[in-house]
C-alpha atoms as a PDB file:
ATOM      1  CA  UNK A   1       0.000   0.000   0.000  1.00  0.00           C
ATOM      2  CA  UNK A   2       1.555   3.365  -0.647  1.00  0.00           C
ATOM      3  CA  UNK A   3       0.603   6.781   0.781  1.00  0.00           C
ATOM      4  CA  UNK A   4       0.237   9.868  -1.500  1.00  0.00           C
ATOM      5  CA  UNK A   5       0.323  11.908   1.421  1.00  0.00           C
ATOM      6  CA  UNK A   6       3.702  10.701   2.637  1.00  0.00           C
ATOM      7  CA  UNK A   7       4.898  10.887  -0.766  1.00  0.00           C
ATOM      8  CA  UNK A   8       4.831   7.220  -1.168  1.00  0.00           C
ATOM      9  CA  UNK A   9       4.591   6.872  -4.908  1.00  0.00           C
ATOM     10  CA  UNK A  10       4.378   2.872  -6.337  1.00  0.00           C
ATOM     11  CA  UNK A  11       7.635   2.121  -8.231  1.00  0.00           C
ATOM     12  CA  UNK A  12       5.825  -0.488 -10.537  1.00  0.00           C
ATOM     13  CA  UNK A  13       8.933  -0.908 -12.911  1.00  0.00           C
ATOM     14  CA  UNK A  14      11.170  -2.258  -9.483  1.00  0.00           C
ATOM     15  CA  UNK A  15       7.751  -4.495  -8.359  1.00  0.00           C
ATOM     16  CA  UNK A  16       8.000  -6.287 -12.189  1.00  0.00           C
ATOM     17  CA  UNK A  17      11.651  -6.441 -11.790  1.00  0.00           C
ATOM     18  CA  UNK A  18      11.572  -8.933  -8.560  1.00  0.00           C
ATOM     19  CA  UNK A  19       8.813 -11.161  -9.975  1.00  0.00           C
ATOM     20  CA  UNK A  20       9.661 -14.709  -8.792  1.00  0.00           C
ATOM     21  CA  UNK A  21       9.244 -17.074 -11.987  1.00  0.00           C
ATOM     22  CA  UNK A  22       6.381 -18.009 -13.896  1.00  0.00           C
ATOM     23  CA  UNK A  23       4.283 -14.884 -12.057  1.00  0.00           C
ATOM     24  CA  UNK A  24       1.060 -13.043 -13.661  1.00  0.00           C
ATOM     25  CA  UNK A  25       0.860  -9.953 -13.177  1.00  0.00           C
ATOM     26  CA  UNK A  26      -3.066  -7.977 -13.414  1.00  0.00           C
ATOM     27  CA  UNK A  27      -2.993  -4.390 -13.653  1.00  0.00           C
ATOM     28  CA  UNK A  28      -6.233  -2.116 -13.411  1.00  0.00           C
ATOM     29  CA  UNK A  29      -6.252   1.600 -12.908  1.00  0.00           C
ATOM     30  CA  UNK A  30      -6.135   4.882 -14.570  1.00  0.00           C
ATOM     31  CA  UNK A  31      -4.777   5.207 -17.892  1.00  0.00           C
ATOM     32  CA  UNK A  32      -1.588   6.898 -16.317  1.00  0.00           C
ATOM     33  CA  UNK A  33      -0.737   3.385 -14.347  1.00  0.00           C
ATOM     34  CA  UNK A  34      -1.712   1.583 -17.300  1.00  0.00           C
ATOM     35  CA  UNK A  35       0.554   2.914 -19.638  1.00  0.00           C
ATOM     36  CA  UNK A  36       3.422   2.686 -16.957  1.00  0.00           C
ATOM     37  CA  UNK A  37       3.381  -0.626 -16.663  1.00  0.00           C
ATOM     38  CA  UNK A  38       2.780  -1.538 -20.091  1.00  0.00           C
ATOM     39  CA  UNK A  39       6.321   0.461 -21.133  1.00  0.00           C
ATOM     40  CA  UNK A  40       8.170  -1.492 -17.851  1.00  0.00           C
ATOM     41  CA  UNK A  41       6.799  -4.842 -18.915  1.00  0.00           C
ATOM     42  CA  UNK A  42       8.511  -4.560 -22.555  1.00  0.00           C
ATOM     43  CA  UNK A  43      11.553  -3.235 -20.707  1.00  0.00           C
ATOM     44  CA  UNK A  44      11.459  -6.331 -18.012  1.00  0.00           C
ATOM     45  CA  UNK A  45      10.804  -8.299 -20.756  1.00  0.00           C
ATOM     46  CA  UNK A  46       7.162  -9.753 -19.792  1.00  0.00           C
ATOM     47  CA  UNK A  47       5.497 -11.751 -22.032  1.00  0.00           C
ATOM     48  CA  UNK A  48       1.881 -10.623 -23.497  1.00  0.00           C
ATOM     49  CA  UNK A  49       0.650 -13.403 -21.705  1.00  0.00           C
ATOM     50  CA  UNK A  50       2.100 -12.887 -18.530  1.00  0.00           C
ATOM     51  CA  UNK A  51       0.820  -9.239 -17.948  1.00  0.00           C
ATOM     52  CA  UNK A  52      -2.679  -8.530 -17.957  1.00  0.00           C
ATOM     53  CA  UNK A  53      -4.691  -4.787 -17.707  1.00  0.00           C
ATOM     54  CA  UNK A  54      -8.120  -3.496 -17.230  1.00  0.00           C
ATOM     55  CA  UNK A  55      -9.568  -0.137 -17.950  1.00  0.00           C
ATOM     56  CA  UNK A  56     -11.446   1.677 -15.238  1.00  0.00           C
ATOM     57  CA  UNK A  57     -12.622   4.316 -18.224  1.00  0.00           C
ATOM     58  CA  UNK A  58     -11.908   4.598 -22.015  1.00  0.00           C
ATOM     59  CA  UNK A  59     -11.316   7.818 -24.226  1.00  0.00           C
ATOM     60  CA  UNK A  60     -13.324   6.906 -27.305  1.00  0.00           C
ATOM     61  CA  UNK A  61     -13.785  10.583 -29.326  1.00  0.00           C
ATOM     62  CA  UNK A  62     -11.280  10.628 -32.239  1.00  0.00           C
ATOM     63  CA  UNK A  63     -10.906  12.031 -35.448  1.00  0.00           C
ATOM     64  CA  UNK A  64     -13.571  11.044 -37.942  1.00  0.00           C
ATOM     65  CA  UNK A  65     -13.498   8.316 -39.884  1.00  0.00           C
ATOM     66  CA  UNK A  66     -15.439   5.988 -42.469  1.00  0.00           C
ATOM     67  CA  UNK A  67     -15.784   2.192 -42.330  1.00  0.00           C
ATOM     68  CA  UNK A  68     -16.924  -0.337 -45.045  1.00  0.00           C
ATOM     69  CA  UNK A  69     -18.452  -3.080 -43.584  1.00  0.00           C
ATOM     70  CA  UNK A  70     -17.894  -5.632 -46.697  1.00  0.00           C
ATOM     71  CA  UNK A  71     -20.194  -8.809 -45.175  1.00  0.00           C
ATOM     72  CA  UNK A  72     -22.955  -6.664 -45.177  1.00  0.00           C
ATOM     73  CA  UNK A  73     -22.953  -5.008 -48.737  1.00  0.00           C
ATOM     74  CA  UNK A  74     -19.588  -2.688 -48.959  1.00  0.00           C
ATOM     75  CA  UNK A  75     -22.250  -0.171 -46.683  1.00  0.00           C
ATOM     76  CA  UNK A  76     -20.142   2.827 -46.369  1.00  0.00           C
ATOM     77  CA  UNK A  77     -20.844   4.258 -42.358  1.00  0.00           C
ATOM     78  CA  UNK A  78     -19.280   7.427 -40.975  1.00  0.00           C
ATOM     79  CA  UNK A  79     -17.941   7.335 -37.390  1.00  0.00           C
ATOM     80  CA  UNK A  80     -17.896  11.066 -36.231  1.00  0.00           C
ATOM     81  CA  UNK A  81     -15.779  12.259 -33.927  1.00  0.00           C
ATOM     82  CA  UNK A  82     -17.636  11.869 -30.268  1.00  0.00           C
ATOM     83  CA  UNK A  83     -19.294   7.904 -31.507  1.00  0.00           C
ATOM     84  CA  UNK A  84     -17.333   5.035 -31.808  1.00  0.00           C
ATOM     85  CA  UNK A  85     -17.814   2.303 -33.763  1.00  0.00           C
ATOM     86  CA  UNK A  86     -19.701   0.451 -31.690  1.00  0.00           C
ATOM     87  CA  UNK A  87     -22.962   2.727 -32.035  1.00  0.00           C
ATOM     88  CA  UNK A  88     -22.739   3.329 -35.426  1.00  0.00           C
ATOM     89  CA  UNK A  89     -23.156  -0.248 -36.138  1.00  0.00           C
ATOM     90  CA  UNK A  90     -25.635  -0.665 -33.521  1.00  0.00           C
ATOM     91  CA  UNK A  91     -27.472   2.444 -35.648  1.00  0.00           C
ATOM     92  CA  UNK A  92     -27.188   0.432 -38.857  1.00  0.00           C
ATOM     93  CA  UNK A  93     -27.133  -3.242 -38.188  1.00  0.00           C
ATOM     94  CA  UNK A  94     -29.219  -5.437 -35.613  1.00  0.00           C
ATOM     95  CA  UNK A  95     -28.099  -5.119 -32.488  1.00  0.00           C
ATOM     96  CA  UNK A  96     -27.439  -8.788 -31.487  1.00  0.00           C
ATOM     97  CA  UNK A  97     -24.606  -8.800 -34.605  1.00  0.00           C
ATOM     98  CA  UNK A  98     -22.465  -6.329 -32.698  1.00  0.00           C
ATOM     99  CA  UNK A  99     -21.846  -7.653 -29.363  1.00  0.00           C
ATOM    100  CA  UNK A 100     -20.393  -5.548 -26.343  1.00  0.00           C
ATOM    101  CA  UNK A 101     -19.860  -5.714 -22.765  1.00  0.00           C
ATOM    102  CA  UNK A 102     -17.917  -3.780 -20.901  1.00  0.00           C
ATOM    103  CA  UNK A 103     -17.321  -1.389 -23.419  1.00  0.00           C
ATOM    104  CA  UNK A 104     -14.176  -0.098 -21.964  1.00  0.00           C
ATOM    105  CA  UNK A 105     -11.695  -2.516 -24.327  1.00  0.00           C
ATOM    106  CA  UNK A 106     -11.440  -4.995 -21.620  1.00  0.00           C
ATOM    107  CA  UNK A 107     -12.800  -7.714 -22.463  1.00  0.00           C
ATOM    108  CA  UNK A 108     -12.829  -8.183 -26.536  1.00  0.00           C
ATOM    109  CA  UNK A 109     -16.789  -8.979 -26.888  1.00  0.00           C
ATOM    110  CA  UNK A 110     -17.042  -5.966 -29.393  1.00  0.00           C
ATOM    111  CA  UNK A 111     -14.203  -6.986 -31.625  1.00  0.00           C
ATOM    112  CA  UNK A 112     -14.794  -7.310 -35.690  1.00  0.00           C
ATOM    113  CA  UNK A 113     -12.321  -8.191 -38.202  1.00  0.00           C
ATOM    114  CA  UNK A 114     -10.064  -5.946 -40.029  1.00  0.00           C
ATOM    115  CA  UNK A 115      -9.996  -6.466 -43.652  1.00  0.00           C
ATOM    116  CA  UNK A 116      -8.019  -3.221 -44.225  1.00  0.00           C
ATOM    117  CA  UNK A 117      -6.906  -0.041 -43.348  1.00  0.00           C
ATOM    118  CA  UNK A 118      -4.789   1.685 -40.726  1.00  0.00           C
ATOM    119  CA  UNK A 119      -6.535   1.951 -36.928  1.00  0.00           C
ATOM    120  CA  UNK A 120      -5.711   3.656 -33.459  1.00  0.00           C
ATOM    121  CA  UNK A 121      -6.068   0.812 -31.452  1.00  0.00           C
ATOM    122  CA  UNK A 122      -7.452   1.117 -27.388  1.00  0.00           C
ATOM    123  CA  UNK A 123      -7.947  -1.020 -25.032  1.00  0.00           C
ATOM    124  CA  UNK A 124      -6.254  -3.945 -23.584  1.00  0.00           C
ATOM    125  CA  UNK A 125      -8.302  -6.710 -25.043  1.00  0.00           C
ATOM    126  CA  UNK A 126      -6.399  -7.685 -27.991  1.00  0.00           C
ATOM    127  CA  UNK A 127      -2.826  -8.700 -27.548  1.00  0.00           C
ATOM    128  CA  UNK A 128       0.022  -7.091 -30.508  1.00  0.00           C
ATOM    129  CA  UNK A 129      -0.709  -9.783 -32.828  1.00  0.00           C
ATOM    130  CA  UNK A 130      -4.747  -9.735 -32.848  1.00  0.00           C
ATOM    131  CA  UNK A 131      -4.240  -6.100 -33.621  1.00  0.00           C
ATOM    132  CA  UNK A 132      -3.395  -7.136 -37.197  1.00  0.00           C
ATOM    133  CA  UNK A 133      -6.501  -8.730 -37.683  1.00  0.00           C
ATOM    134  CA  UNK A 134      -8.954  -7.453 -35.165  1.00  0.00           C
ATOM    135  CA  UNK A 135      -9.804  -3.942 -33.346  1.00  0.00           C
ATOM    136  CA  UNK A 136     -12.661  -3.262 -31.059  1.00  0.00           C
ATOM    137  CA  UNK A 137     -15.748  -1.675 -32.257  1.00  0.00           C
ATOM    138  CA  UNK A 138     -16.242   0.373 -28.296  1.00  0.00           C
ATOM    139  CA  UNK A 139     -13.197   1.855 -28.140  1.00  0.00           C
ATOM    140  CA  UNK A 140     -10.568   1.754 -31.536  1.00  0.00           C
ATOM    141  CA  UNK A 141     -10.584   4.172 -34.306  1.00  0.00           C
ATOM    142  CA  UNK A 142     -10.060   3.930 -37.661  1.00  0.00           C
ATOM    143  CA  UNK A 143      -7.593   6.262 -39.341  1.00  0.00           C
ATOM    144  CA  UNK A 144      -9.343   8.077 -43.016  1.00  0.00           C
ATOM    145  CA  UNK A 145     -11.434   4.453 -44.282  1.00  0.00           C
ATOM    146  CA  UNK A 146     -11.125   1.126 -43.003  1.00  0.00           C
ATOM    147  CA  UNK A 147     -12.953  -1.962 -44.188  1.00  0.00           C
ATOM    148  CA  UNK A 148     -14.535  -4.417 -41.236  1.00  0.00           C
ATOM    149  CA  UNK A 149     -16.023  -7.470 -41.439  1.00  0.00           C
ATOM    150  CA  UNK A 150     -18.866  -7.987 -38.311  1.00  0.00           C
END
C-alpha cells in the first residue's frame, strides 16, 4: 500500500523487476498506471501473456473516420468524432450482430475483423498480434477508411 500523502509513490517498474518465476501480473487503474506498466513490462521483458490490464474508463472521441463493412454489402458508415464504432453499427445493423460488454476494451466482446486499413487501437483486449486482424468496435478508431467485417 503506498501513501500519496507521505509521498509514497508505487515504483511499478522495481515491483515487475523482482517477480519470482512463472508470475502473472493484473494491472487495473487509470490510464496513467496503465501505460506505466505496459512500457516497464517490454523493458522487463514480460510476455503478453504474462501481464494482464483493465480499464477503469476509455477515451473513445477521435478524429472522424469511415468504415466499409464488406459482409454486409460494402455499406459505407461514418464514425464522427464523439461515436465510436460500436454505435454506429448498432445504428445500422441489428443489435445482437455487434456484441459488447464492458465497453471499456477490456474484455474483446465488441471486436470485428479488419480487412483493411490503418486503426488507433485502445484497449487492452487484444494482444500485438490480434491487432493485425482485429480492433474493437467500443473503443478503436479507424484512421481516413477502413474496411470491417462484423
Amino acid at each position: 500500500m503506498y501513501d500519496r500523502s507521505k509521498g509514497e509513490r508505487m515504483d511499478i517498474g522495481e515491483i515487475l523487476r523482482n517477480l519470482s518465476w512463472n508470475s502473472h501480473v493484473y494491472v487495473c487503474g487509470p490510464q496513467r498506471i496503465l501505460d506505466e506498466a505496459v512500457r516497464e513490462a517490454e523493458k522487463c521483458g514480460l510476455g503478453e501473456d504474462e501481464i494482464h490490464f483493465e480499464a477503469f474508463s476509455a477515451d473513445t472521441s477521435g478524429d472522424p473516420f469511415e468504415v466499409e463493412v464488406v459482409n454486409r454489402g460494402g455499406k459505407v458508415l461514418q464514425v464522427e468524432g464523439e461515436e465510436t464504432l460500436l454505435d454506429v453499427l448498432r445504428k445500422n445493423f441489428n443489435e445482437d450482430e455487434v456484441p459488447s460488454s464492458c465497453e471499456v476494451g477490456n474484455c474483446g466482446t465488441c471486436r470485428v475483423t479488419l480487412k483493411s486499413g490503418k486503426v488507433e487501437h485502445r484497449g487492452t483486449a487484444l494482444t500485438g498480434e490480434d491487432k493485425r486482424e482485429s480492433l474493437l468496435s467500443c473503443v478503436s478508431r479507424g484512421v481516413g477508411r477502413i474496411a470491417i467485417e462484423i
